[in-house]
Protein backbone atom coordinates (compact mmCIF):
# COMPACT_ATOMS: atom_id res chain seq x y z
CA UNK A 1 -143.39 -63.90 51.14
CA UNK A 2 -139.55 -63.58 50.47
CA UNK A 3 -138.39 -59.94 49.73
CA UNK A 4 -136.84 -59.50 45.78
CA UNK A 5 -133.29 -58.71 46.73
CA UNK A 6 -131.41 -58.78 43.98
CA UNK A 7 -130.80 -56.92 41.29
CA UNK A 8 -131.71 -57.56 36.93
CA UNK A 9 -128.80 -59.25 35.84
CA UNK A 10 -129.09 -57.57 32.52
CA UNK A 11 -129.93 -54.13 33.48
CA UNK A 12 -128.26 -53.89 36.87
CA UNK A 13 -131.43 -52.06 38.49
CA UNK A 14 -133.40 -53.21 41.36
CA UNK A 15 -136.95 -52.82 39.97
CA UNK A 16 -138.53 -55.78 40.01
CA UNK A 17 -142.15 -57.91 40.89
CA UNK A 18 -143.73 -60.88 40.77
CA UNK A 19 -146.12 -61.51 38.48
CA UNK A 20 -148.86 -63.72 37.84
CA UNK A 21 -147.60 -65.01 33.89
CA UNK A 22 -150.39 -67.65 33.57
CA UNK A 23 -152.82 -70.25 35.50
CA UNK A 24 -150.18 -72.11 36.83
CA UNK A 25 -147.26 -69.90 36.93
CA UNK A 26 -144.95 -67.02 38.38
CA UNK A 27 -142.29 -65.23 37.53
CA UNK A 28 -140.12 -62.06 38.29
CA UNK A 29 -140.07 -59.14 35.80
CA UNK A 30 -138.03 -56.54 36.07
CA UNK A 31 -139.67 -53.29 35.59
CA UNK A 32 -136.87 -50.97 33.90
CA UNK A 33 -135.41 -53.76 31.38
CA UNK A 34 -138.25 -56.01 30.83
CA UNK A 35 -136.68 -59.65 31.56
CA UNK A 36 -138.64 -62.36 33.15
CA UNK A 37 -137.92 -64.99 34.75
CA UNK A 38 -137.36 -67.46 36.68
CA UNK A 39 -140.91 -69.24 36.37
CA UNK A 40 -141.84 -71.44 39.49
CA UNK A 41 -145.21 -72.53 40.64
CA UNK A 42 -145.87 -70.15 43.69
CA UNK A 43 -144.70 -66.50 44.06
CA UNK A 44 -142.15 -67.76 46.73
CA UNK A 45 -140.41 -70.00 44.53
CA UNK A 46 -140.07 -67.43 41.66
CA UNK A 47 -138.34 -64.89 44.29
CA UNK A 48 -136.46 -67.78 46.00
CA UNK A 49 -134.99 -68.35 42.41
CA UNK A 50 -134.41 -65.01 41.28
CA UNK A 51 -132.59 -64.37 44.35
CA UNK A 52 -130.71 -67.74 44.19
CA UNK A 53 -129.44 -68.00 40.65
CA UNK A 54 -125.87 -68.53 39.48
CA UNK A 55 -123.29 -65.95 39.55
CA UNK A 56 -125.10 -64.45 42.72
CA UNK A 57 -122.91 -64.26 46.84
């Protein structure tokens, strides 16, 4: 599985996980701020996406 390496965008911390939000779906939550999000359909996909989103180098 991919490593979380980025930080919240909101809260600037690096305390996040994946979690398991329904049946079908994951996302990241950040542990300090509570945000959520991206949602994908495997764990990979949520970190690939957290790790990948706009305004990120």
């Amino acid at each position: 599985m991919s490593e979380i390496r980025e930080n919240c965008p909101f809260c600037a911390v690096h305390d996040a996980q994946v979690d398991k939000v329904n049946t079908e779906e994951f996302a990241i939550w950040c542990n300090n701020f509570g945000a959520m999000g991206p949602f994908a359909l495997s764990e990979e996909d949520a970190v690939e996406r957290w790790n990948g989103r706009p305004g990120i180098h």
